[in-house]
Protein backbone atom coordinates (compact mmCIF):
# COMPACT_ATOMS: atom_id res chain seq x y z
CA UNK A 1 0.00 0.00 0.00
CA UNK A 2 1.01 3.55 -0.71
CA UNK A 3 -0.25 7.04 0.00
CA UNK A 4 0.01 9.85 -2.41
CA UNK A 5 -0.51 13.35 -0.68
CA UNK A 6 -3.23 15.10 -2.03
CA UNK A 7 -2.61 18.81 -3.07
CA UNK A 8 -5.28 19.66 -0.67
CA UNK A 9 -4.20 18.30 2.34
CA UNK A 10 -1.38 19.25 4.04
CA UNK A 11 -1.60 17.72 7.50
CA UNK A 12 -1.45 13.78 8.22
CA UNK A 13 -4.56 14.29 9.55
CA UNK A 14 -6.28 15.50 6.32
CA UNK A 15 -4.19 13.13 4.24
CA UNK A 16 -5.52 10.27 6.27
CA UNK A 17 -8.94 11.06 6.16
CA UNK A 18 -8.98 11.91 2.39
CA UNK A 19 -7.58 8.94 1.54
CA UNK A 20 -9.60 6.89 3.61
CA UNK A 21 -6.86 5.58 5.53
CA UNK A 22 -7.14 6.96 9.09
CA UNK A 23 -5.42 4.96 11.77
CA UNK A 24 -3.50 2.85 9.03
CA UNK A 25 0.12 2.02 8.39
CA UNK A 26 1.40 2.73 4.59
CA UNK A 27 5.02 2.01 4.30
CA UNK A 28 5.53 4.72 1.12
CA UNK A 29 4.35 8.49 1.01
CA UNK A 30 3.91 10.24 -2.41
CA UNK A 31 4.34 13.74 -2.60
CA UNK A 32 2.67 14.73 -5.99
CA UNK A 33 4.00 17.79 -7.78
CA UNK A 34 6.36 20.00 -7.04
CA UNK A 35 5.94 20.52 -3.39
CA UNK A 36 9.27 19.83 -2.61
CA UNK A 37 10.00 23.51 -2.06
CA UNK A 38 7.70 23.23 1.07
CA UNK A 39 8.38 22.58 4.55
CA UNK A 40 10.86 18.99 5.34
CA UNK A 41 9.57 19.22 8.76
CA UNK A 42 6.15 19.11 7.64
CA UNK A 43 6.63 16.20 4.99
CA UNK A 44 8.48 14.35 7.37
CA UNK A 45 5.54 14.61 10.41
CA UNK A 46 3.07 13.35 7.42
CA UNK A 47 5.16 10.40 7.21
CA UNK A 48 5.78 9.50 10.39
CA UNK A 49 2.25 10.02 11.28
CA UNK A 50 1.11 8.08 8.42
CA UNK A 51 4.08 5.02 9.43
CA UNK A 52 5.37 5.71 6.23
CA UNK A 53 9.53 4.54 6.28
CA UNK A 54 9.81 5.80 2.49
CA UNK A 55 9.29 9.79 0.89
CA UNK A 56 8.87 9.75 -2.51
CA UNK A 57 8.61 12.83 -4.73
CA UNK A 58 7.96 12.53 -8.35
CA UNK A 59 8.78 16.17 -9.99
CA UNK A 60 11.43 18.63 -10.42
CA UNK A 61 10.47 22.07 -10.74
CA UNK A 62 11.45 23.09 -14.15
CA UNK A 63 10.57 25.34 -16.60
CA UNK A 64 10.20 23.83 -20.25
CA UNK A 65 12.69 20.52 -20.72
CA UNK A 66 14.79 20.06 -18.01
CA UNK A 67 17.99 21.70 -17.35
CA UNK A 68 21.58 20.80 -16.04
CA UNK A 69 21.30 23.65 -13.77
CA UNK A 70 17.62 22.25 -12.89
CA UNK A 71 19.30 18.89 -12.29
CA UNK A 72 22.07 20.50 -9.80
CA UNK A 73 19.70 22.51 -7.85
CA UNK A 74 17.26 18.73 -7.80
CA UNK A 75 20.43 16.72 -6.45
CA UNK A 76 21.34 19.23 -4.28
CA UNK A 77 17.72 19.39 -2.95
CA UNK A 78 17.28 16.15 -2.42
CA UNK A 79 20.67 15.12 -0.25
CA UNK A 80 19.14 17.59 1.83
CA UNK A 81 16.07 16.46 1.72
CA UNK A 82 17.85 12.76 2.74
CA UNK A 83 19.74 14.25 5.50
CA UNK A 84 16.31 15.57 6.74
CA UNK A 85 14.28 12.29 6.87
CA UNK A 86 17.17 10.50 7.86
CA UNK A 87 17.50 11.70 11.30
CA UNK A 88 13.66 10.48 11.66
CA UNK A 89 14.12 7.21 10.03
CA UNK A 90 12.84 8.13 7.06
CA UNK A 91 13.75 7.06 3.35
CA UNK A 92 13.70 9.67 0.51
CA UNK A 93 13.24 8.52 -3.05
CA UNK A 94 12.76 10.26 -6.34
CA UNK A 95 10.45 8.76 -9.12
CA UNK A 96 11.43 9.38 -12.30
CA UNK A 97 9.23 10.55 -15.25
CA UNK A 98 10.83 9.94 -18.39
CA UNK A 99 11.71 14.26 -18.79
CA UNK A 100 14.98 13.19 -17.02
CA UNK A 101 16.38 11.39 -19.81
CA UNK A 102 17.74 14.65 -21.93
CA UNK A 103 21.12 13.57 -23.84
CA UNK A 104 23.78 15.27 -21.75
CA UNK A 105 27.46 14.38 -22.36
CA UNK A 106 27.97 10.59 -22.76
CA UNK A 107 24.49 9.73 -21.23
CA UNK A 108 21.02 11.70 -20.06
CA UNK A 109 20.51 14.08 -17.08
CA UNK A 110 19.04 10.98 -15.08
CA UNK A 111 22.87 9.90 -15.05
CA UNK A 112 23.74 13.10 -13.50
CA UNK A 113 20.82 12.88 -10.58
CA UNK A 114 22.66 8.99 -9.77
CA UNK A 115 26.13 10.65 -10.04
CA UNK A 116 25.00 13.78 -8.32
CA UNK A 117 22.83 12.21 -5.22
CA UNK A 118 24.40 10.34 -2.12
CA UNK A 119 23.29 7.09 -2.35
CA UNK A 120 23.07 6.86 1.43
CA UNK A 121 20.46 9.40 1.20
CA UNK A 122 18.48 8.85 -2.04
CA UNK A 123 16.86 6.07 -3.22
CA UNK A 124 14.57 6.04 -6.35
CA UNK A 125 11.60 4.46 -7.22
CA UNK A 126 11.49 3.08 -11.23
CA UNK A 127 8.46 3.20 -12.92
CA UNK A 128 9.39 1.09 -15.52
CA UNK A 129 6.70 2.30 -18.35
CA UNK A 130 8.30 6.27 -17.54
CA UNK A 131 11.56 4.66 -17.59
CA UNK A 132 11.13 3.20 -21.02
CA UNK A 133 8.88 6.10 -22.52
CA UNK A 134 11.36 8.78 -21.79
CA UNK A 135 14.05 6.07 -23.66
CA UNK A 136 15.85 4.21 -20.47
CA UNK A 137 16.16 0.64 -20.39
CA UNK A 138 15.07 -0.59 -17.26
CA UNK A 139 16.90 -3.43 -17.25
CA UNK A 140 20.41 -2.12 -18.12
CA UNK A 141 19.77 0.40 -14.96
CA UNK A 142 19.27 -2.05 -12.09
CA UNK A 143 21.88 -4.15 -13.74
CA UNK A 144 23.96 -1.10 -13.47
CA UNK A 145 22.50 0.55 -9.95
CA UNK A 146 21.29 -2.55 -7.76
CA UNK A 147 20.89 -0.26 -4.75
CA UNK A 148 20.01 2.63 -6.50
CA UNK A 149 16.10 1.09 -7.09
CA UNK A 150 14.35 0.29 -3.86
CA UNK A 151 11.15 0.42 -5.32
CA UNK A 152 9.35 -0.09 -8.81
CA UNK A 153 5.82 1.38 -10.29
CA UNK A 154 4.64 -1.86 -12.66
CA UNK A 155 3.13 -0.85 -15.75
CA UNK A 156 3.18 -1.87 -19.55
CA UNK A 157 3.04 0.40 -22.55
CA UNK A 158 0.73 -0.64 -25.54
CA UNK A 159 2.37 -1.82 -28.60
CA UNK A 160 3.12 0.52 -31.44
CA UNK A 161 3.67 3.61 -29.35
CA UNK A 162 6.83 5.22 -29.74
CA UNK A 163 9.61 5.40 -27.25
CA UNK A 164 12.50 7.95 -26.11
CA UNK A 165 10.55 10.82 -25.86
CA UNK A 166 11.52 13.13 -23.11
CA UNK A 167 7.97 14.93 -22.39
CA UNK A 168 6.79 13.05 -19.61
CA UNK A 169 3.79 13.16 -20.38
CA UNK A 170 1.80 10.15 -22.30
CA UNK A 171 -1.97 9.61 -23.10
CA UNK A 172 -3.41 7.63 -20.14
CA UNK A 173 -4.91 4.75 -22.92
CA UNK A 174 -0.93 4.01 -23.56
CA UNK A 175 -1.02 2.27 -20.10
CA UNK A 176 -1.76 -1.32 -20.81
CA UNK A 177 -2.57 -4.62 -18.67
CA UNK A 178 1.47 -6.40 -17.44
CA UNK A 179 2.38 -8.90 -20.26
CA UNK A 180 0.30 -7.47 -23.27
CA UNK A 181 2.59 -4.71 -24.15
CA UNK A 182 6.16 -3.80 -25.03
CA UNK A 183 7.60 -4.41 -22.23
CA UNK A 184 9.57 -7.45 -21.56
CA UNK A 185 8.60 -7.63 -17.98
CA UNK A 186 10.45 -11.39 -17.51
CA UNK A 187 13.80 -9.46 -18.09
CA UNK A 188 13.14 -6.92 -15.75
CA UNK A 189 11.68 -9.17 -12.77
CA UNK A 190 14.16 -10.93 -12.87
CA UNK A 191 16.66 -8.02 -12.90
CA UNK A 192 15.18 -5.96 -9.96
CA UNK A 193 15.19 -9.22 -7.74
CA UNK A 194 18.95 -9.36 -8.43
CA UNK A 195 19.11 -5.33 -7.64
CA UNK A 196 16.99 -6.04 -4.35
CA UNK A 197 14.22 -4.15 -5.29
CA UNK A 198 12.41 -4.21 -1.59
CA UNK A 199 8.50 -3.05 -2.88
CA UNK A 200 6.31 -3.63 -6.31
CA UNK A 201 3.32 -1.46 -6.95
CA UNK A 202 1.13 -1.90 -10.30
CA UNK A 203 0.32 1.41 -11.30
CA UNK A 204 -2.64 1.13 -14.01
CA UNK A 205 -3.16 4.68 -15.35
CA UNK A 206 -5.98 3.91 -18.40
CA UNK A 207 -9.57 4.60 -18.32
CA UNK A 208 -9.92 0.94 -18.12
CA UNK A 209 -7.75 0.56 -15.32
CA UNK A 210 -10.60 -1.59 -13.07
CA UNK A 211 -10.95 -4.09 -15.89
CA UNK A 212 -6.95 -4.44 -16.94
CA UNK A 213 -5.57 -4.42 -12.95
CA UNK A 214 -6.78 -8.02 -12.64
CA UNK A 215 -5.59 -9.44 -15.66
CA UNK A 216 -1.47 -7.34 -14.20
CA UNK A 217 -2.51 -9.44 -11.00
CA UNK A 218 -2.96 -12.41 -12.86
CA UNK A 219 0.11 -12.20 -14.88
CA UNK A 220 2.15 -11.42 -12.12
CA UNK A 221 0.71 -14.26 -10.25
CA UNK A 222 1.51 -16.93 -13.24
CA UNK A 223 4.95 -15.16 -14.65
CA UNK A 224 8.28 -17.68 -14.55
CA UNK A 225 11.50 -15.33 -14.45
């Protein structure tokens, strides 16, 4: 189970009650947008109120495609943001959304956020359909980072749509049912149990979400990796 803080509520309290979880334990806190620029104390009392262990924020601030300077000031930002939640027992993780993967030297400007954050501070969480979208292999990265991933967003992309596109943003109908899509989601399994991913959460974005989440469960239930 995770909790994704609504835009509207900004105590524990409200978050709680909005989400229908009052008096319940959710290991991982989503921050959506780009609230990071608000108050650590604050996020961090919504977690531990919450018994959330894990802080996940899944923007940078940014104005058009992202920067190097935007992907500094992010880094920087977020070891800071680690120190903070640290000292509470708190993990902080950033969830990628495909805009990160801007050619930049030899690689993207995701390599730079990896090279740039303390690993004993930051964590990320791979949502593998972002990952692939914005033109990552997810397999080549937890190959590559095994304790860079703690946690991964499951979801499959539908066949014919095109890939490496740094917008992060994609029509909900491209998320697709696990196993029907491009994905190759045997390959990546199997890599993120190497990597030690700790957490798997399918994440079904479409319109038909209610009707395509069983047949994920179902896959995931039957899949040999």
């Amino acid at each position: 189970v995770r909790a994704a803080l609504n835009a509207h509520a900004e105590t524990a309290l409200e978050q709680g009650a909005m989400a229908g979880l009052p008096g319940s334990s959710v290991p991982l806190l989503d921050i959506n947008g780009t609230r990071t620029d608000g108050s650590i104390t604050l996020r961090t009392a919504n977690a531990k109120a919450l018994g959330a262990t894990q802080v996940v924020v899944s923007q940078i601030p940014r104005q058009g495609a992202l920067t190097l300077d935007d992907c500094k000031k992010a880094a920087a930002d977020f070891n800071r943001f680690g120190v903070a939640m640290a000292k509470h027992g708190i993990r902080f993780a950033y969830h990628p959304h495909g805009f990160e993967f801007v050619k930049h030297a030899d690689g993207t400007l995701f390599d730079e956020l990896l090279r740039l954050t303390d690993p004993t501070l930051v964590d990320f969480q791979m949502d593998v359909f972002w990952f692939y979208h914005g033109g990552g292999d997810p397999v080549t990265y937890l190959e590559k980072h095994p304790s860079r991933f703690t946690t991964l967003h499951l979801k499959d992309m539908r066949k014919g749509e095109p890939a490496g596109i740094t917008t992060g943003r994609a029509p909900n109908q491209t998320s697709v049912a696990l196993g029907i899509g491009q994905l190759d989601f045997r390959a990546i399994l199997r890599a993120a149990a190497k990597a030690g991913v700790k957490r798997y959460y399918i994440e079904d974005e479409s319109p038909y979400a209610p009707f395509q989440v069983p047949v994920s469960q179902a896959y995931l239930r039957a899949v040999r990796f």
